[in-house]
Protein backbone atom coordinates (compact mmCIF):
# COMPACT_ATOMS: atom_id res chain seq x y z
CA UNK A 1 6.46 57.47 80.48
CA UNK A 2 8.00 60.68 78.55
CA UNK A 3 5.65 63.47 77.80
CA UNK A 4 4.08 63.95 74.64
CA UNK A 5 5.38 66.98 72.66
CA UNK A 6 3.51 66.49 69.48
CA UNK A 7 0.34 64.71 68.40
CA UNK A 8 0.18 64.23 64.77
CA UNK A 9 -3.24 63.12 63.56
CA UNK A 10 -4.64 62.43 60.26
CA UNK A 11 -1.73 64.81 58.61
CA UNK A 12 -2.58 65.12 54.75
CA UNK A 13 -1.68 67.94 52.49
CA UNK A 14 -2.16 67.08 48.34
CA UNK A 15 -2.67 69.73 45.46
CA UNK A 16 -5.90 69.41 43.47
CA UNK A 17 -6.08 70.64 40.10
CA UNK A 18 -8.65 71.47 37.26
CA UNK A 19 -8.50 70.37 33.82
CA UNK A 20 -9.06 73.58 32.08
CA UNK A 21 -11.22 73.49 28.65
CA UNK A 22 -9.43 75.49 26.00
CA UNK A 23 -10.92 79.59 25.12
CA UNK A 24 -14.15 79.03 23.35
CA UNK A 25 -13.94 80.75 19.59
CA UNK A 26 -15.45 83.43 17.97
CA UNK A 27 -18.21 81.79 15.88
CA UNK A 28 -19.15 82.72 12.59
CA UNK A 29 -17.22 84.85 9.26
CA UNK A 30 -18.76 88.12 10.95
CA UNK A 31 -17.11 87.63 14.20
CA UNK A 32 -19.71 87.21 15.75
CA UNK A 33 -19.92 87.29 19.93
CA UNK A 34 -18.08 84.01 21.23
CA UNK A 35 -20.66 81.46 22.84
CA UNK A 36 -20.41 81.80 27.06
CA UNK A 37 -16.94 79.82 28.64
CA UNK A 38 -17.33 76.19 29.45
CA UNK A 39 -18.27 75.42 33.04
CA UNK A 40 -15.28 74.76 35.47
CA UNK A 41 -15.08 71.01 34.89
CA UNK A 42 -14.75 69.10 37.98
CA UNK A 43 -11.74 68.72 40.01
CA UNK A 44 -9.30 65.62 39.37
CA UNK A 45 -8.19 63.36 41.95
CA UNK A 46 -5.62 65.29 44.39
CA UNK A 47 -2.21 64.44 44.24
CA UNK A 48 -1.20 63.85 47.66
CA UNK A 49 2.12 64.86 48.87
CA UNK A 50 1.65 63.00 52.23
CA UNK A 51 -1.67 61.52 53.44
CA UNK A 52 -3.26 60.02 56.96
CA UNK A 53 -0.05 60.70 58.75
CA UNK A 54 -0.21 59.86 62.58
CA UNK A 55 2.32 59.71 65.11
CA UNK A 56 3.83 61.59 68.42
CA UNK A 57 6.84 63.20 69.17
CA UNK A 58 8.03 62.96 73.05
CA UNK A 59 10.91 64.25 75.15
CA UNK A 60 13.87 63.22 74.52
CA UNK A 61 13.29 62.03 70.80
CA UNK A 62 15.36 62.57 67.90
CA UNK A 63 13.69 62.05 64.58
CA UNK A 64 15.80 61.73 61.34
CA UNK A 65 13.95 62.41 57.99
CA UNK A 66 14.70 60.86 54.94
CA UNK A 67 13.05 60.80 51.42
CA UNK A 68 14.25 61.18 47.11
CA UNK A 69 14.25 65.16 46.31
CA UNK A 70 11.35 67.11 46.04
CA UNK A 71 8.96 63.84 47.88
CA UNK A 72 7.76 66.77 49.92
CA UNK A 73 9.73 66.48 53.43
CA UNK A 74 10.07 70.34 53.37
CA UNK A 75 6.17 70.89 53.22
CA UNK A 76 6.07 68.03 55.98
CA UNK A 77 8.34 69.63 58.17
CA UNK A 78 6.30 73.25 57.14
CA UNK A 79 2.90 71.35 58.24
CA UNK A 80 4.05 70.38 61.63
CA UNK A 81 5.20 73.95 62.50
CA UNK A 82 1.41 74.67 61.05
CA UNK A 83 3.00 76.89 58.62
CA UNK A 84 1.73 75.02 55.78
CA UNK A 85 -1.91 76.23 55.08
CA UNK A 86 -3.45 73.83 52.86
CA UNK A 87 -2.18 71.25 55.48
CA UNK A 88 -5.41 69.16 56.67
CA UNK A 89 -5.57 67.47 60.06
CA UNK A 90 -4.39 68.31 63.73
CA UNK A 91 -1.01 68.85 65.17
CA UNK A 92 -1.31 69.08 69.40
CA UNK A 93 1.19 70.35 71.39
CA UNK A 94 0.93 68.97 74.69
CA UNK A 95 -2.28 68.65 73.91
CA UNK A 96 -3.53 72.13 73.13
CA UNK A 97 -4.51 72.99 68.90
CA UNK A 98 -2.28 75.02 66.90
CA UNK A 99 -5.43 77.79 66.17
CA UNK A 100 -6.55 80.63 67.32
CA UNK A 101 -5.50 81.92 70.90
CA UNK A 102 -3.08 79.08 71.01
CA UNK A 103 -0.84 79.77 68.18
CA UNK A 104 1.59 82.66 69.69
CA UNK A 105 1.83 80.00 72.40
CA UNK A 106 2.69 77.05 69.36
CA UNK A 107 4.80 79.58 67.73
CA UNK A 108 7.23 80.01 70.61
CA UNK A 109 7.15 76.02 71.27
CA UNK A 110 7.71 74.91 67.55
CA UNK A 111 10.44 76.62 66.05
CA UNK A 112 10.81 75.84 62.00
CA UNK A 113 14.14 76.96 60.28
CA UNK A 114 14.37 76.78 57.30
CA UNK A 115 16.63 75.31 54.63
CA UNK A 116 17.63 78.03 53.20
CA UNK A 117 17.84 81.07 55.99
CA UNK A 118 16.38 84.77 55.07
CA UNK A 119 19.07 87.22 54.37
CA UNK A 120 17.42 90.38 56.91
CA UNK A 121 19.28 93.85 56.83
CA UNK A 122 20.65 93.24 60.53
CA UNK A 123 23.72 92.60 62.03
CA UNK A 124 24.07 89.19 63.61
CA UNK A 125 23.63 90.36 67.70
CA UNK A 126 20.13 92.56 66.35
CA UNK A 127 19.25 89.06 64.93
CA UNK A 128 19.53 87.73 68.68
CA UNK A 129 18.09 90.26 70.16
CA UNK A 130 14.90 89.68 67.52
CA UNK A 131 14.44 86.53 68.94
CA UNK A 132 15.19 87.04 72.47
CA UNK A 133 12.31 90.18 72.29
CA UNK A 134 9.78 87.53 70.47
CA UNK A 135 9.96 84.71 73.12
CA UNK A 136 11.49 86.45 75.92
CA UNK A 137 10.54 89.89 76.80
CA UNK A 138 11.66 89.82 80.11
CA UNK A 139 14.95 88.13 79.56
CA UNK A 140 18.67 89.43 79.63
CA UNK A 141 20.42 88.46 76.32
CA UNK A 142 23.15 86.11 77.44
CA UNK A 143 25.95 87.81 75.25
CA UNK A 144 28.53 85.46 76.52
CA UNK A 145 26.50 82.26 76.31
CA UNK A 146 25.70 82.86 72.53
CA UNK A 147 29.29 83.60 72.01
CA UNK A 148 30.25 80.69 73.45
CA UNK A 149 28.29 78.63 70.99
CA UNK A 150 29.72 81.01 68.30
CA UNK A 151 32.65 80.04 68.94
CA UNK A 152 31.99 76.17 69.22
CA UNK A 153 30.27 76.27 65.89
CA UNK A 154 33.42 77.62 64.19
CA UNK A 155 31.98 81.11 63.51
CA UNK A 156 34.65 84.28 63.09
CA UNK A 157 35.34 85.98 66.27
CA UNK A 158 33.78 89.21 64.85
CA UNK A 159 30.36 87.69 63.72
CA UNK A 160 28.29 89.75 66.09
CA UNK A 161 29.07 92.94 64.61
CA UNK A 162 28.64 91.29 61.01
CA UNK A 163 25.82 91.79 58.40
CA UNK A 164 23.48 88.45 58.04
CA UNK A 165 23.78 89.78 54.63
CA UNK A 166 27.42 89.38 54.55
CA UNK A 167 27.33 85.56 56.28
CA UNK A 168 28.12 82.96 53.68
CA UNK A 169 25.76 80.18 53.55
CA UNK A 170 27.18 77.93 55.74
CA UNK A 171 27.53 80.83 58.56
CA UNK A 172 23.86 81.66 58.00
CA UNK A 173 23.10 78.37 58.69
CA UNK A 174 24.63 78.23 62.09
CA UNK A 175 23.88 81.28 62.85
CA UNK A 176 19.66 80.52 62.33
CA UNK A 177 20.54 77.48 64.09
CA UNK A 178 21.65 79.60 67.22
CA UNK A 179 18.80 82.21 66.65
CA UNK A 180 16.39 78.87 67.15
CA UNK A 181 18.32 77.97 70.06
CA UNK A 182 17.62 81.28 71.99
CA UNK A 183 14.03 81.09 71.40
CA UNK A 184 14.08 78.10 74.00
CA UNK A 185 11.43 75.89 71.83
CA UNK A 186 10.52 72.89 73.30
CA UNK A 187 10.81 71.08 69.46
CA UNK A 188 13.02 72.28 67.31
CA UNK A 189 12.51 71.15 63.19
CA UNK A 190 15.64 71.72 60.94
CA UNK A 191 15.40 71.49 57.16
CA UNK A 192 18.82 70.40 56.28
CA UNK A 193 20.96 72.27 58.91
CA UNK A 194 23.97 70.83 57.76
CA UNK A 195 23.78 71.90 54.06
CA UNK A 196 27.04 73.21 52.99
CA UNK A 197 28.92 72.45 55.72
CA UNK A 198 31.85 70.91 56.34
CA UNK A 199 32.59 67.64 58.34
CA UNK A 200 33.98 69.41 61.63
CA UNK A 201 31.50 72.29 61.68
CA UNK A 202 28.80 69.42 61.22
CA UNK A 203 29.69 67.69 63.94
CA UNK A 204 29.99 70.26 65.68
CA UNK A 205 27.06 71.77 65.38
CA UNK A 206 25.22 67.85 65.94
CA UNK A 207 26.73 67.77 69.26
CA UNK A 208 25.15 71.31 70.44
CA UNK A 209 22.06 69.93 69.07
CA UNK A 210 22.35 66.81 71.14
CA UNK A 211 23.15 68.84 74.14
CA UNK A 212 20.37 70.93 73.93
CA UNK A 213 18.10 68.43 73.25
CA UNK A 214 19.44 66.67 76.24
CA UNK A 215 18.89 69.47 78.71
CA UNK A 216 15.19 69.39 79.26
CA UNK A 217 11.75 68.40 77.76
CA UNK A 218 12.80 68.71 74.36
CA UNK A 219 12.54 67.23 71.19
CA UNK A 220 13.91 67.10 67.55
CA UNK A 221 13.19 66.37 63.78
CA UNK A 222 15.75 67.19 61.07
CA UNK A 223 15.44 66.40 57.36
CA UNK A 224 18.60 65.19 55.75
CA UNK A 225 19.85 63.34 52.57
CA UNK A 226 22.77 62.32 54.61
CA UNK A 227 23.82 59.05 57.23
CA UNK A 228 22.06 60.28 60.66
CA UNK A 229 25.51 61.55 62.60
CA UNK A 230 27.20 59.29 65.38
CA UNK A 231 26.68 62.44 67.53
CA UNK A 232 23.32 61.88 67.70
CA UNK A 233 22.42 58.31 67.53
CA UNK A 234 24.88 57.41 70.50
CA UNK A 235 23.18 59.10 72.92
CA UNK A 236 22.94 58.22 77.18
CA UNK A 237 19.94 58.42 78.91
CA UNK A 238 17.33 59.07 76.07
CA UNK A 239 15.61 57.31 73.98
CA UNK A 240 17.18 55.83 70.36
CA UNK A 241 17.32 57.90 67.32
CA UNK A 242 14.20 56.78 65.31
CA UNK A 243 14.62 57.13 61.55
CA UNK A 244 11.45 58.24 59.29
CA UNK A 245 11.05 57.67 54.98
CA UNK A 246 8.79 60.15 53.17
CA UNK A 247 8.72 58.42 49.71
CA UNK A 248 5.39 58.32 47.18
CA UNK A 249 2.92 59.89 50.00
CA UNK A 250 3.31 57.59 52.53
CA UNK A 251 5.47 58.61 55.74
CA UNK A 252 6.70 55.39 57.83
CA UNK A 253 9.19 55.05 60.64
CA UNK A 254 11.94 52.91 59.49
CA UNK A 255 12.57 51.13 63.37
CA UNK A 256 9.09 51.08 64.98
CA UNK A 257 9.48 48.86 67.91
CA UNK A 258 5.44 48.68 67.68
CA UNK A 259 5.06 52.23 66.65
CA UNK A 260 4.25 52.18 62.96
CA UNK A 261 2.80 55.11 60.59
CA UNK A 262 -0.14 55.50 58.68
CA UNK A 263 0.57 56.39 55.24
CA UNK A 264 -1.20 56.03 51.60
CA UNK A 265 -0.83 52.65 50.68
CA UNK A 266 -2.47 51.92 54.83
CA UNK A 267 -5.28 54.05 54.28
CA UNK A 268 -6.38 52.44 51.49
CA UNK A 269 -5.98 49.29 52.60
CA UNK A 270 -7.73 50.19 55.67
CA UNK A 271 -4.99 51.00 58.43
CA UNK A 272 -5.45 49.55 62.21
């Protein structure tokens, strides 16, 4: 039995919203003082984004996360790095909550990048060595490693010594890809990591994800509009590629073999 990365349990996040009564008036020819505001009327119903998600992550998987634009899948994949704060329910790793004492632990475990990468005034190597201080104190930076993967990933020879400000966006991309890489996460989540790139550099940078992912207890979960990548579905010795839909609040994986997801419509029906 693989090990369980991530519990996901009850996951919900939805927006509520007041109806807002229009400024009272001044009353009277003589202006006289307006009457007091109207009472906050109640809220309405929330608009859920996603609701009564439940499922696990465990070594070894690959999820692949699908869904129409702007369903939500970013503030999915924000919620199960708990860095989504009007998220409600729980998100384990290996058991342990996501709060309090245990979040520098989560933080270091669950690594989020995001879609589109944050531009910092540092040159690409102090960008490494951010990361490598965060989650490794006591760790050498492994200069020719990361070049290595530089290198793989179609990045310019001189991209150490180069400006994140002066990447383009694909070059961010790989480069936050690689910063992820270093922290050693046991799940990584990638918001559309292949964005702006171009067929070889996508594949390439699919088949350092599949190596990595192959390497130890580690897991996966990208968000894409795109065809999951042969890279990754034809995999040896782990488990298949499951594919997930977020699409009108409810999250479902598309090949359960027995597995399936709670979403809206199962809540309300009354999900088993």
């Amino acid at each position: 039995m693989l090990e369980v990365l991530l519990d996901v349990r009850n996951l919900s996040l939805a927006w509520k919203v007041h109806t807002l009564e229009p400024p009272a008036q001044p009353s009277g020819a003589s202006g006289a003082r307006a009457s007091a505001p109207a009472e906050l009327p109640p809220e309405t119903p929330p608009s859920y984004v996603f609701r009564s998600v439940n499922f696990s992550i465990h070594a070894g998987d690959r999820l692949w996360v699908s869904g129409p634009s702007g369903c939500g899948k970013t503030s999915l994949l924000r919620s199960l790095a708990r860095l989504e704060p009007k998220a409600e329910g729980e998100v384990l790793f290996r058991g342990q909550s996501a709060h309090g004492s245990g979040v520098p632990a989560f933080r270091r475990s669950v690594v989020y990048a995001a879609q589109t990468p944050a531009r910092y005034p540092l040159s690409v190597e102090e960008a490494f060595l951010e990361v490598m201080e965060f989650a490794h104190r006591a760790q050498a930076f492994r200069r020719e490693l990361v070049a290595a993967w530089c290198a793989r990933l179609q990045l310019p020879e001189n991209v150490f010594e180069r400006r994140l400000t002066e990447l383009s966006g694909g070059e961010l991309k790989r480069v936050q890809v690689l910063r992820s890489l270093l922290a050693e996460p046991s799940l990584l989540v990638l918001d559309e990591p292949t964005a702006g790139l171009d067929e070889a550099a996508s594949q390439a940078l699919y088949g350092l994800l599949l190596e990595w992912v192959s390497a130890g207890e580690r897991a996966l979960v990208i968000v894409s509009h795109e065809a999951p990548p042969p890279a990754l579905m034809q995999a040896e010795k782990l488990p298949r590629l499951r594919r997930f839909q977020l699409k009108s609040a409810r999250f479902e994986e598309l090949n359960a073999g027995g597995n399936s997801l709670c979403g809206l419509a199962e809540q309300e029906a009354g999900c088993s």
